[in-house]
PDB file of N, CA and C in Angstrom:
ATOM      1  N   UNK A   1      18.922 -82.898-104.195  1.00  0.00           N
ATOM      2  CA  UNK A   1      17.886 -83.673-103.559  1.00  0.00           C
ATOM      3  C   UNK A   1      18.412 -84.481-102.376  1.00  0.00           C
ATOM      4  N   UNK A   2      19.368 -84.898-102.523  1.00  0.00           N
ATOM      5  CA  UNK A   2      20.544 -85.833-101.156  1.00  0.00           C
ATOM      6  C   UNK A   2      19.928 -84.951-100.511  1.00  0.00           C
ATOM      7  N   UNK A   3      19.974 -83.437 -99.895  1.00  0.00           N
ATOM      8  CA  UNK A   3      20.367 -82.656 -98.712  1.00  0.00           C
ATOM      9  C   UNK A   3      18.583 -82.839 -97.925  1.00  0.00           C
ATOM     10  N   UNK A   4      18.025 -82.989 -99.173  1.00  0.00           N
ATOM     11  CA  UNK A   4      16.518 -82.995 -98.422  1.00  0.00           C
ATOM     12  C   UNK A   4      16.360 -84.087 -97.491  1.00  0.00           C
ATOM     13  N   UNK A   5      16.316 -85.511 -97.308  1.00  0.00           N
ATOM     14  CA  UNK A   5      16.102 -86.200 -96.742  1.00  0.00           C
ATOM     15  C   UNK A   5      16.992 -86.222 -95.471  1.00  0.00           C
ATOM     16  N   UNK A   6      17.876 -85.810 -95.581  1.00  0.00           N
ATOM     17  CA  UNK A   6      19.237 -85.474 -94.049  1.00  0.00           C
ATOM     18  C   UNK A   6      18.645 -84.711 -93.392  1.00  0.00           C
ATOM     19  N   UNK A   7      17.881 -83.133 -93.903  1.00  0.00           N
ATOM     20  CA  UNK A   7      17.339 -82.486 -93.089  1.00  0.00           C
ATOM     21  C   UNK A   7      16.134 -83.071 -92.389  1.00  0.00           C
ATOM     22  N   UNK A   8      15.365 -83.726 -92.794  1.00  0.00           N
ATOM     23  CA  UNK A   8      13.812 -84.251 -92.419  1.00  0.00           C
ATOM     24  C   UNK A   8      14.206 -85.342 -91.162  1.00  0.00           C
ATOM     25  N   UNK A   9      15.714 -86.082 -91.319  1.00  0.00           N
ATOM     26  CA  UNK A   9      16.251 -87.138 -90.608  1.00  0.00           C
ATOM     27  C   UNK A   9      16.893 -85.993 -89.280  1.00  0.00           C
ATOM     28  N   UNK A  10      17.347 -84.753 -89.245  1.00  0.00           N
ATOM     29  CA  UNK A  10      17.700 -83.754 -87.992  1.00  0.00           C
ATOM     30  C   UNK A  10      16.620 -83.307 -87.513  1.00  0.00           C
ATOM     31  N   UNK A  11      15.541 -83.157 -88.394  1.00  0.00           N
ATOM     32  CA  UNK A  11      14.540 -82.199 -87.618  1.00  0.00           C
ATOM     33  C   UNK A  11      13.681 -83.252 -87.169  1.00  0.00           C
ATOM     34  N   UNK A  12      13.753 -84.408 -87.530  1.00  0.00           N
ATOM     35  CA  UNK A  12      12.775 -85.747 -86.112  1.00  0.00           C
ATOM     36  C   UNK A  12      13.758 -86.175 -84.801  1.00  0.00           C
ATOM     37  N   UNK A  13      15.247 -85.782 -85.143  1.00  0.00           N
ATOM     38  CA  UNK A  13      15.713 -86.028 -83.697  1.00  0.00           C
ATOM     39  C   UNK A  13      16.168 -84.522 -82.887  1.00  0.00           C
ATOM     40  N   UNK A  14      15.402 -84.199 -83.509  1.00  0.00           N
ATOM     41  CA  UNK A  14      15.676 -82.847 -82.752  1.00  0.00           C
ATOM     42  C   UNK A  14      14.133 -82.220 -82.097  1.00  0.00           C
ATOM     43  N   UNK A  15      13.049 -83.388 -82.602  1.00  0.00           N
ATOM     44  CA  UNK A  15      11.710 -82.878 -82.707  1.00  0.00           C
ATOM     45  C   UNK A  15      11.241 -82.680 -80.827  1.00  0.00           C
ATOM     46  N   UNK A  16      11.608 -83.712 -80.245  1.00  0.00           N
ATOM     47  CA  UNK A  16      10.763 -83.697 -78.787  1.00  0.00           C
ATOM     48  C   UNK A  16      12.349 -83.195 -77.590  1.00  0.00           C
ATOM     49  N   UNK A  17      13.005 -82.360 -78.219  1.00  0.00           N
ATOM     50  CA  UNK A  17      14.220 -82.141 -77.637  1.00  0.00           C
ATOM     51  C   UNK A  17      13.939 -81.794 -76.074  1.00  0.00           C
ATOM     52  N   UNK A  18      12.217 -81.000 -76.227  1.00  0.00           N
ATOM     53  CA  UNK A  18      11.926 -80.202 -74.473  1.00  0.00           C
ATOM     54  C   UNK A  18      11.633 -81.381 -73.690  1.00  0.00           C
ATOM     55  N   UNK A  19      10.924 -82.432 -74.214  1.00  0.00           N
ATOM     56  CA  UNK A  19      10.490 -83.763 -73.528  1.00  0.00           C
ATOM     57  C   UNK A  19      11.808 -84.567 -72.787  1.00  0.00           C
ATOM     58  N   UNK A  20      13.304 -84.447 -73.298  1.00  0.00           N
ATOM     59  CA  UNK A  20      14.463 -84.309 -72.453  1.00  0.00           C
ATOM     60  C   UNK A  20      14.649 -83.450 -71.726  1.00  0.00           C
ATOM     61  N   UNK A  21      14.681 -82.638 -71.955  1.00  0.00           N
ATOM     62  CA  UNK A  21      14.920 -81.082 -70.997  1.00  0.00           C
ATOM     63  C   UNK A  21      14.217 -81.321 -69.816  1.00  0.00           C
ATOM     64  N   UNK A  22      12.684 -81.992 -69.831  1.00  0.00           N
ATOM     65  CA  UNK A  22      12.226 -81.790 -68.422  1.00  0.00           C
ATOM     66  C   UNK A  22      12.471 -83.301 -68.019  1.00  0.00           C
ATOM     67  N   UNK A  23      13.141 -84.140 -68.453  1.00  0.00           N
ATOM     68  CA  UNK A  23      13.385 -85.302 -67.462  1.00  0.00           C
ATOM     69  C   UNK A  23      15.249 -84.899 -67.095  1.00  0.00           C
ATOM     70  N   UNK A  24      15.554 -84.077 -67.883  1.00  0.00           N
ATOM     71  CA  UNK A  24      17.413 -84.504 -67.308  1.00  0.00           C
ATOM     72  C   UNK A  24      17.947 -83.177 -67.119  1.00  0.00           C
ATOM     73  N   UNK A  25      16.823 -82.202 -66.933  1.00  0.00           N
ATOM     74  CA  UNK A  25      17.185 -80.803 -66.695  1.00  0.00           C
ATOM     75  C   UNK A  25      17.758 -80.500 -65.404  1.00  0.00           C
ATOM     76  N   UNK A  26      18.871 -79.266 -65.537  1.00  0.00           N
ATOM     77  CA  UNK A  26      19.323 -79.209 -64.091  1.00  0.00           C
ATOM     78  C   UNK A  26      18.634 -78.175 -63.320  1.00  0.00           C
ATOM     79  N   UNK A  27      17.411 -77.571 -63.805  1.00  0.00           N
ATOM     80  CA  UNK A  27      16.496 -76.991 -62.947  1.00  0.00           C
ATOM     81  C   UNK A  27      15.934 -77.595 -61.793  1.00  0.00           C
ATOM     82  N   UNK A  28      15.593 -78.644 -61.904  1.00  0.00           N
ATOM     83  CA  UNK A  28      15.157 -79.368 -60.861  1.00  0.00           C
ATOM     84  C   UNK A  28      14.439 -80.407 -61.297  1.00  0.00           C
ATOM     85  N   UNK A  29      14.730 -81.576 -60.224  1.00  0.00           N
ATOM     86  CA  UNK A  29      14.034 -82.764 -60.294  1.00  0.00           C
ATOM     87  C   UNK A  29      12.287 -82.305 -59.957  1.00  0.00           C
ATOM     88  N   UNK A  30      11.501 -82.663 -61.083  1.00  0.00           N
ATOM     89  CA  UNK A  30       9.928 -82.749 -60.830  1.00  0.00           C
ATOM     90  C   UNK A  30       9.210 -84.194 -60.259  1.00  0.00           C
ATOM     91  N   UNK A  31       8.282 -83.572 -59.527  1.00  0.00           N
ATOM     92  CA  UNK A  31       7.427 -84.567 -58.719  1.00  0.00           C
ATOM     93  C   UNK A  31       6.330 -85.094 -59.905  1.00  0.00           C
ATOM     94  N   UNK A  32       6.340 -86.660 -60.178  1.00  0.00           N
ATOM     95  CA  UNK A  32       5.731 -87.176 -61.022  1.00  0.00           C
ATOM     96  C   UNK A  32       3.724 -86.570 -61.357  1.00  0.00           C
ATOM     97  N   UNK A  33       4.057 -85.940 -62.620  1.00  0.00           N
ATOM     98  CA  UNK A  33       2.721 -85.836 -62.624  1.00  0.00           C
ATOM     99  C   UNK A  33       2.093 -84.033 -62.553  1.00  0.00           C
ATOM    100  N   UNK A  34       3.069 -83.146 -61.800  1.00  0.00           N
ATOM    101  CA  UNK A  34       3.082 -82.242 -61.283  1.00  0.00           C
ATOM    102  C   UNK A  34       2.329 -81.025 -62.180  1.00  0.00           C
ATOM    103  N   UNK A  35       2.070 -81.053 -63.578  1.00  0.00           N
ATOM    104  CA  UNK A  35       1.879 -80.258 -64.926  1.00  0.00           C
ATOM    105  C   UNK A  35       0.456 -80.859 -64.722  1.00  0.00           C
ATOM    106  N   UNK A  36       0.103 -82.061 -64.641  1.00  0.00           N
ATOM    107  CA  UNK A  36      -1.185 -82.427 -65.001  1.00  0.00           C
ATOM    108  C   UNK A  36      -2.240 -82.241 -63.683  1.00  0.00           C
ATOM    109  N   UNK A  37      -1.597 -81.851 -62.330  1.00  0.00           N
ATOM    110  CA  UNK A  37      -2.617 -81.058 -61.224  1.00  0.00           C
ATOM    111  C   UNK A  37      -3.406 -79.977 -61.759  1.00  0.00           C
ATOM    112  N   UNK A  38      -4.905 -79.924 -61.648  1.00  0.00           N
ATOM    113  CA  UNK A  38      -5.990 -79.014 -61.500  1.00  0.00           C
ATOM    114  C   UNK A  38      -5.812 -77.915 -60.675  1.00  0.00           C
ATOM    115  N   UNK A  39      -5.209 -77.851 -59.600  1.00  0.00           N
ATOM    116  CA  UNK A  39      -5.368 -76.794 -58.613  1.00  0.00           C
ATOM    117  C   UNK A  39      -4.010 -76.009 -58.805  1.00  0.00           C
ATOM    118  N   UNK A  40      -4.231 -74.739 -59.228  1.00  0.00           N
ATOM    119  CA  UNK A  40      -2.420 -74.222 -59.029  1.00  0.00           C
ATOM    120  C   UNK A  40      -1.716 -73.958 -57.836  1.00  0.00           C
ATOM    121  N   UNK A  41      -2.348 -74.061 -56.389  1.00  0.00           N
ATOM    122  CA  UNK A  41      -1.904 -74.134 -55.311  1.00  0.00           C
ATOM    123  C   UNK A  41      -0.784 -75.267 -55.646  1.00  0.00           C
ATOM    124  N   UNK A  42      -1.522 -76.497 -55.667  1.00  0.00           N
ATOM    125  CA  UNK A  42      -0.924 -77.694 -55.636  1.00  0.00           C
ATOM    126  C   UNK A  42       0.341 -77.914 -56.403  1.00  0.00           C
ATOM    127  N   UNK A  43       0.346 -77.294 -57.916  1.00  0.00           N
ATOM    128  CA  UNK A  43       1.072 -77.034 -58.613  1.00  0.00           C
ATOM    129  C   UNK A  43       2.020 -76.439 -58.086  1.00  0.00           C
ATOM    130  N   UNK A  44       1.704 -75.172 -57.738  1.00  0.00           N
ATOM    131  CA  UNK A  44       3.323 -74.627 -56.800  1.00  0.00           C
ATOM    132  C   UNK A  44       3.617 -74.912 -56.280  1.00  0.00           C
ATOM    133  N   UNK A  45       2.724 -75.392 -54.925  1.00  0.00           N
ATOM    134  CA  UNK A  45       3.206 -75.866 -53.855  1.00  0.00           C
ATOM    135  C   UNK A  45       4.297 -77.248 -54.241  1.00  0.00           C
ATOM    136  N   UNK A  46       3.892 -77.959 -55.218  1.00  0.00           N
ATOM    137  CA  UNK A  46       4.977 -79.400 -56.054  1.00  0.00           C
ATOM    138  C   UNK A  46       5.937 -78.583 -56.204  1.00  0.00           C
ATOM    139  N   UNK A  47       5.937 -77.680 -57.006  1.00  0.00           N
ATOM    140  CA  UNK A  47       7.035 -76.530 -57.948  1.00  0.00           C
ATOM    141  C   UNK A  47       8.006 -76.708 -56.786  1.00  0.00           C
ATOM    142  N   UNK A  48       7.573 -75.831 -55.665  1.00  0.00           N
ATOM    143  CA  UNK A  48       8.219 -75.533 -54.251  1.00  0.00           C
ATOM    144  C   UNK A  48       9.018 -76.424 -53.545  1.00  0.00           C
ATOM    145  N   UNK A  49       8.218 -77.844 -53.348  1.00  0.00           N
ATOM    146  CA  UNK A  49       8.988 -78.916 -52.651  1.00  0.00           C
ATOM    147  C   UNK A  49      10.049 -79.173 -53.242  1.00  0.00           C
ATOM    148  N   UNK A  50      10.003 -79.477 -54.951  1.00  0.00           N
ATOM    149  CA  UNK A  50      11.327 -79.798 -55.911  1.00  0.00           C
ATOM    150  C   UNK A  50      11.975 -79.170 -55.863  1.00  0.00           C
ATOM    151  N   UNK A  51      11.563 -77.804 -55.979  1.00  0.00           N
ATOM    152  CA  UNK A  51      12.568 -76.963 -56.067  1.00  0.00           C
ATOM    153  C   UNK A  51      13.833 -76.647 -54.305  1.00  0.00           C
ATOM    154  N   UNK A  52      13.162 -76.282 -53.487  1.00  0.00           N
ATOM    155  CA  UNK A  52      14.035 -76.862 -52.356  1.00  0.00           C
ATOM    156  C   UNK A  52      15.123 -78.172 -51.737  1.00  0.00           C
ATOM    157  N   UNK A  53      14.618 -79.195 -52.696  1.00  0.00           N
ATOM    158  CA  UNK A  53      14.600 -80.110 -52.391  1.00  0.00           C
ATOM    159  C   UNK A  53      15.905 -81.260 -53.763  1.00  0.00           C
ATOM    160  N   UNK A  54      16.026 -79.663 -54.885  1.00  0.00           N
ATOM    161  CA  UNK A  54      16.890 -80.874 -55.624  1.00  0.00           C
ATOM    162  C   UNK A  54      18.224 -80.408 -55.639  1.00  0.00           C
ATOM    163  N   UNK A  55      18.973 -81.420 -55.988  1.00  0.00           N
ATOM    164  CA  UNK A  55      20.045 -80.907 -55.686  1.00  0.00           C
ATOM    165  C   UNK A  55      20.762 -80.754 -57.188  1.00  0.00           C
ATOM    166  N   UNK A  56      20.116 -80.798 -58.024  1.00  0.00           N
ATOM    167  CA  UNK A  56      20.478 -80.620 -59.539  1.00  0.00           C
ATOM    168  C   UNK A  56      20.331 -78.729 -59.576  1.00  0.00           C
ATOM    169  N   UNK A  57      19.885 -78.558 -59.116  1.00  0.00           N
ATOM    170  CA  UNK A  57      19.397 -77.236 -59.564  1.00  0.00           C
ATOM    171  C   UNK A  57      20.620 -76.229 -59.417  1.00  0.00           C
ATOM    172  N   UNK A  58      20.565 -74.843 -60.568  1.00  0.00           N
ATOM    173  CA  UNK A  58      21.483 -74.306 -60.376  1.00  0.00           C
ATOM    174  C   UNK A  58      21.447 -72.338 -59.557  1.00  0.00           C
ATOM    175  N   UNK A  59      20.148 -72.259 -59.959  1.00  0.00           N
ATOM    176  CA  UNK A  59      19.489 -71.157 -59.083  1.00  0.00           C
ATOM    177  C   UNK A  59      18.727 -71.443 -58.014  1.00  0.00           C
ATOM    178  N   UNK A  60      18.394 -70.162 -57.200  1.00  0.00           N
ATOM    179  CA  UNK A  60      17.743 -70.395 -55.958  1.00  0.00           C
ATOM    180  C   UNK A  60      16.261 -70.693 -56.390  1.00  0.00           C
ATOM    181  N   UNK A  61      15.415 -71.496 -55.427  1.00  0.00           N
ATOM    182  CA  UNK A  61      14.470 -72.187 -55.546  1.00  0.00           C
ATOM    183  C   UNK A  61      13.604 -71.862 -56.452  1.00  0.00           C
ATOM    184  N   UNK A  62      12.742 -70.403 -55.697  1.00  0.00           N
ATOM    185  CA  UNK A  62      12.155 -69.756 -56.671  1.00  0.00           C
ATOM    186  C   UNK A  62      12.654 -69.580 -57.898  1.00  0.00           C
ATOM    187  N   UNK A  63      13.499 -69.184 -58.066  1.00  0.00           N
ATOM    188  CA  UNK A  63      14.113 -68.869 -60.054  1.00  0.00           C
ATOM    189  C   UNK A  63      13.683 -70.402 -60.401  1.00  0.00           C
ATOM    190  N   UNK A  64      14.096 -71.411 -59.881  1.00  0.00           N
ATOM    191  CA  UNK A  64      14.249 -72.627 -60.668  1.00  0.00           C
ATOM    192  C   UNK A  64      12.586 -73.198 -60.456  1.00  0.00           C
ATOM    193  N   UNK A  65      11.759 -73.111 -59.978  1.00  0.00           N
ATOM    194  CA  UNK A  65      10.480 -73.274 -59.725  1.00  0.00           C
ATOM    195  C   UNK A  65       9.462 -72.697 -60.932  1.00  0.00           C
ATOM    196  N   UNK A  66       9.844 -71.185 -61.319  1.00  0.00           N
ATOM    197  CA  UNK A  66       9.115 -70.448 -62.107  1.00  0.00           C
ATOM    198  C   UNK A  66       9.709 -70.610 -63.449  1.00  0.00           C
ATOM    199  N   UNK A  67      10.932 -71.046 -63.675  1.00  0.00           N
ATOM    200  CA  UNK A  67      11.848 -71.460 -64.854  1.00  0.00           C
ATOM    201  C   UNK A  67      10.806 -72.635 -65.326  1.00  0.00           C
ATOM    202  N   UNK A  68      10.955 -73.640 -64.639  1.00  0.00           N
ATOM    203  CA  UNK A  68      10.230 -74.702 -65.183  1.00  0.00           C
ATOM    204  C   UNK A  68       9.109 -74.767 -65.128  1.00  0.00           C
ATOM    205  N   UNK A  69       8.245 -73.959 -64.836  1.00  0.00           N
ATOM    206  CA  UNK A  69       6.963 -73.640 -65.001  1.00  0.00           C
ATOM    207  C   UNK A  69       6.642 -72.851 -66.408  1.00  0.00           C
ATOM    208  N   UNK A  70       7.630 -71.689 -66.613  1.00  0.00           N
ATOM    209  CA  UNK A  70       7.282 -71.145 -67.396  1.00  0.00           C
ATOM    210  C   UNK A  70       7.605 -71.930 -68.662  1.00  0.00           C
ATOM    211  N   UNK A  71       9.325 -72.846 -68.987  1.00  0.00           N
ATOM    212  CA  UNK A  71       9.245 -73.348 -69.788  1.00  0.00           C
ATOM    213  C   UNK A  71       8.156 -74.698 -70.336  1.00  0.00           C
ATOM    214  N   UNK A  72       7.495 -74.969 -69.419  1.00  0.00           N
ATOM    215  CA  UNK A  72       6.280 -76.193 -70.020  1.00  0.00           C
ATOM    216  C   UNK A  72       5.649 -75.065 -70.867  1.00  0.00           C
ATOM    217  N   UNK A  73       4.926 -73.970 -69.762  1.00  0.00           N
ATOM    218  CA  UNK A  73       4.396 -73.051 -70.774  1.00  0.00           C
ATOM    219  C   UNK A  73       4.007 -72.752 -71.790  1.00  0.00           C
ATOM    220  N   UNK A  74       5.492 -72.262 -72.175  1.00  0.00           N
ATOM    221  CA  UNK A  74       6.167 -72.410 -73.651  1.00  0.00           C
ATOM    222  C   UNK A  74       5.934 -73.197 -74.340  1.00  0.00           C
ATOM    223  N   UNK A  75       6.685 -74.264 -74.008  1.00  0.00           N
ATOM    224  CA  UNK A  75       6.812 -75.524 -74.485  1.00  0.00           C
ATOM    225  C   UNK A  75       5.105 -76.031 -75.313  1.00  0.00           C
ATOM    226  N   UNK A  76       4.294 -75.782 -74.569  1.00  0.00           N
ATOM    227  CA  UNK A  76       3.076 -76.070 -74.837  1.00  0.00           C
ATOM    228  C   UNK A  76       2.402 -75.140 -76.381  1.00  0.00           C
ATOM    229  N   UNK A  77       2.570 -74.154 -76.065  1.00  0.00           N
ATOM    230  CA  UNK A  77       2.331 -73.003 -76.831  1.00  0.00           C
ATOM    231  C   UNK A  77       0.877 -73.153 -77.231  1.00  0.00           C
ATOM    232  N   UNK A  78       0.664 -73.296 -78.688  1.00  0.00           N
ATOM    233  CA  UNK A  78      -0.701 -72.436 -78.957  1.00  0.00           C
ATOM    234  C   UNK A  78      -1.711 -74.164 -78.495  1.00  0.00           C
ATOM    235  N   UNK A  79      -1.289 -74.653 -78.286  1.00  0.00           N
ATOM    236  CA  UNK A  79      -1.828 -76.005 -78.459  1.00  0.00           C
ATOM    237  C   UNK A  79      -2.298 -76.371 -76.716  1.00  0.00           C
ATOM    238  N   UNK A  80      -1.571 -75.268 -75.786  1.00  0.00           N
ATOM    239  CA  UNK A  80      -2.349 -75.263 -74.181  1.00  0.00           C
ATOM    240  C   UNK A  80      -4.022 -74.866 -74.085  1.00  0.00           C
ATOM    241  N   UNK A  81      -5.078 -75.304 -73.630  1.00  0.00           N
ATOM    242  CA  UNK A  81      -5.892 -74.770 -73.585  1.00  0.00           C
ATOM    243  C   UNK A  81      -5.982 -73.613 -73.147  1.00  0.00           C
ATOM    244  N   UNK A  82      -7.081 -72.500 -72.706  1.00  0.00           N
ATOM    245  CA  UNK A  82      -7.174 -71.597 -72.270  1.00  0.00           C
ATOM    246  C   UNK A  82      -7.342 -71.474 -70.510  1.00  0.00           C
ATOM    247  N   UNK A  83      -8.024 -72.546 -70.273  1.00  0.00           N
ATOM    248  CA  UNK A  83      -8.495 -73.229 -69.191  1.00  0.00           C
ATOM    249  C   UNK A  83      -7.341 -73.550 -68.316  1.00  0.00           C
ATOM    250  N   UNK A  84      -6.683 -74.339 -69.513  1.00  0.00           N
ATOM    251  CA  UNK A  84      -5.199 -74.913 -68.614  1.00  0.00           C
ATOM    252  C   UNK A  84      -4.400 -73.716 -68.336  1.00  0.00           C
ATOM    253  N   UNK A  85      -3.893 -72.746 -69.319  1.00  0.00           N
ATOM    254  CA  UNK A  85      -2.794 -71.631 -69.312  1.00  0.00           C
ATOM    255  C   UNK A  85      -3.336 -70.470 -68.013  1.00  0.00           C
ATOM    256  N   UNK A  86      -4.457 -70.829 -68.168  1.00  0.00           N
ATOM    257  CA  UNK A  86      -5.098 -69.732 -66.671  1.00  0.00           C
ATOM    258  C   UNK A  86      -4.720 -70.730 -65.449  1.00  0.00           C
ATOM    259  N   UNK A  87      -4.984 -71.896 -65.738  1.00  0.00           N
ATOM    260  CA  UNK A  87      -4.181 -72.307 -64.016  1.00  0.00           C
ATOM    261  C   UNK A  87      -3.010 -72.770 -63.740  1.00  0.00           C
ATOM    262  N   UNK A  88      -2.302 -72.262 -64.828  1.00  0.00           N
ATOM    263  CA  UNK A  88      -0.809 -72.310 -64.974  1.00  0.00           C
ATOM    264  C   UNK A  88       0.078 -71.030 -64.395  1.00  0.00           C
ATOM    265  N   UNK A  89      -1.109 -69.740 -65.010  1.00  0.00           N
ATOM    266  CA  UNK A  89      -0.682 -68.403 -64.973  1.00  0.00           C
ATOM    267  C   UNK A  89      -1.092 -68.185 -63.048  1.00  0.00           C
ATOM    268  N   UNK A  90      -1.882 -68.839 -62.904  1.00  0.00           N
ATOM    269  CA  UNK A  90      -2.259 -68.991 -61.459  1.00  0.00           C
ATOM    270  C   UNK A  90      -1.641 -69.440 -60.643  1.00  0.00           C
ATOM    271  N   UNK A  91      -1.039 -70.487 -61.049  1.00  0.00           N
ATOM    272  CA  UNK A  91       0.108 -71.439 -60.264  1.00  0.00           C
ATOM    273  C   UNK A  91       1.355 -70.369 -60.259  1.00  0.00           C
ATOM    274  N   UNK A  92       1.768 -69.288 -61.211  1.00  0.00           N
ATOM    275  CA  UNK A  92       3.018 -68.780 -61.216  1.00  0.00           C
ATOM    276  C   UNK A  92       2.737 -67.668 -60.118  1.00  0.00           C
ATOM    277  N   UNK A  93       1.504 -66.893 -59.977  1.00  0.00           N
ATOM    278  CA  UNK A  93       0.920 -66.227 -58.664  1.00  0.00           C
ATOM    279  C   UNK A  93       0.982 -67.168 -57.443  1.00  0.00           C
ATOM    280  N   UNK A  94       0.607 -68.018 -57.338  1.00  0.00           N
ATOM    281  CA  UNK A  94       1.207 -68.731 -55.878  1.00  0.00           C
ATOM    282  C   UNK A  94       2.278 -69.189 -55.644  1.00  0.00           C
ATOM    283  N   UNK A  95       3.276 -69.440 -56.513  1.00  0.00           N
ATOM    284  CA  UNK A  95       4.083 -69.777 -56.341  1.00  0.00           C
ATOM    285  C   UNK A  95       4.792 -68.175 -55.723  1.00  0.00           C
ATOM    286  N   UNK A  96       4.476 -66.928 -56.468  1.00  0.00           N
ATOM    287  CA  UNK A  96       5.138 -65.849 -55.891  1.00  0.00           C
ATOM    288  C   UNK A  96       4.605 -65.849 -54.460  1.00  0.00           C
ATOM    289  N   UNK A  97       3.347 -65.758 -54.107  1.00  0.00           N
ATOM    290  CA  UNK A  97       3.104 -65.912 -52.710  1.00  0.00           C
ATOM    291  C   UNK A  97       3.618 -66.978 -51.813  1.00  0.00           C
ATOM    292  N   UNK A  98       4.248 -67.736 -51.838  1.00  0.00           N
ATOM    293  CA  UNK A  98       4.526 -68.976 -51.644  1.00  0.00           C
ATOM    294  C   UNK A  98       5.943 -68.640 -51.201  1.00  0.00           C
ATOM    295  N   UNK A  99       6.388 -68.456 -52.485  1.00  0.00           N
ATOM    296  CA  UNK A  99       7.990 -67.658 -51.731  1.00  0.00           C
ATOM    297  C   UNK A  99       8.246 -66.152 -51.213  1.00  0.00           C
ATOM    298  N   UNK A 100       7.006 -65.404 -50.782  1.00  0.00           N
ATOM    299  CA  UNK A 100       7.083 -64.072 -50.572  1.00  0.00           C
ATOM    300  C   UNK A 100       7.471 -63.151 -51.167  1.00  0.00           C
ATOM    301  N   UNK A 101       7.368 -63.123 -52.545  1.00  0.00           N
ATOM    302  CA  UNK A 101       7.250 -62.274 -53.601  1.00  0.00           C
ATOM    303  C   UNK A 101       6.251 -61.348 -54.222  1.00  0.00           C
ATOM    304  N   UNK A 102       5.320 -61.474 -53.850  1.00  0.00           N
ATOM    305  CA  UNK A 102       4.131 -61.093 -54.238  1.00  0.00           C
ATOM    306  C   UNK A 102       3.747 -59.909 -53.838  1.00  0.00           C
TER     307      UNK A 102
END
């Protein structure tokens, strides 16, 4: 019975581990707020500026732009609306146009 309560005490500091990841990640510094924009233009276009613009980052812009896009994503999982994940999935289309990928 000891081992039960140790585990329940790892798995609450291990619980919001991604909520670090996107403040001290070396993908890139994010523009405050940037997940909670309506428009996915806007969204990439944020994605875009950070991503050019940090100097944490360890891939080229685009990789590190669509990295952290996709990991909120994730991160979100079944609990993203449908609404939201479509202008997320939208934002990852402009962002390819954006960097001439598309």
């Amino acid at each position: 019975m000891a081992t039960r309560p140790k585990a329940k005490t790892k798995a609450a500091n291990r619980r919001y581990w991604s909520a670090e990841v996107m403040r001290k990640s070396d993908a890139l510094d994010l523009e405050q707020g940037v997940f909670a924009l309506e428009d996915a233009r806007e969204i990439a276009q944020s994605l875009k500026r950070s991503a050019e613009h940090s100097k944490r980052r360890k891939a080229d812009p685009f990789r590190s732009a669509m990295s952290m896009l996709t990991f909120y994503m994730n991160r979100a999982g079944k609990a993203l609306p449908a609404r939201r994940k479509k202008t997320l999935n939208d934002a990852k289309g402009e962002l390819r146009k954006i960097f001439g990928r598309a």
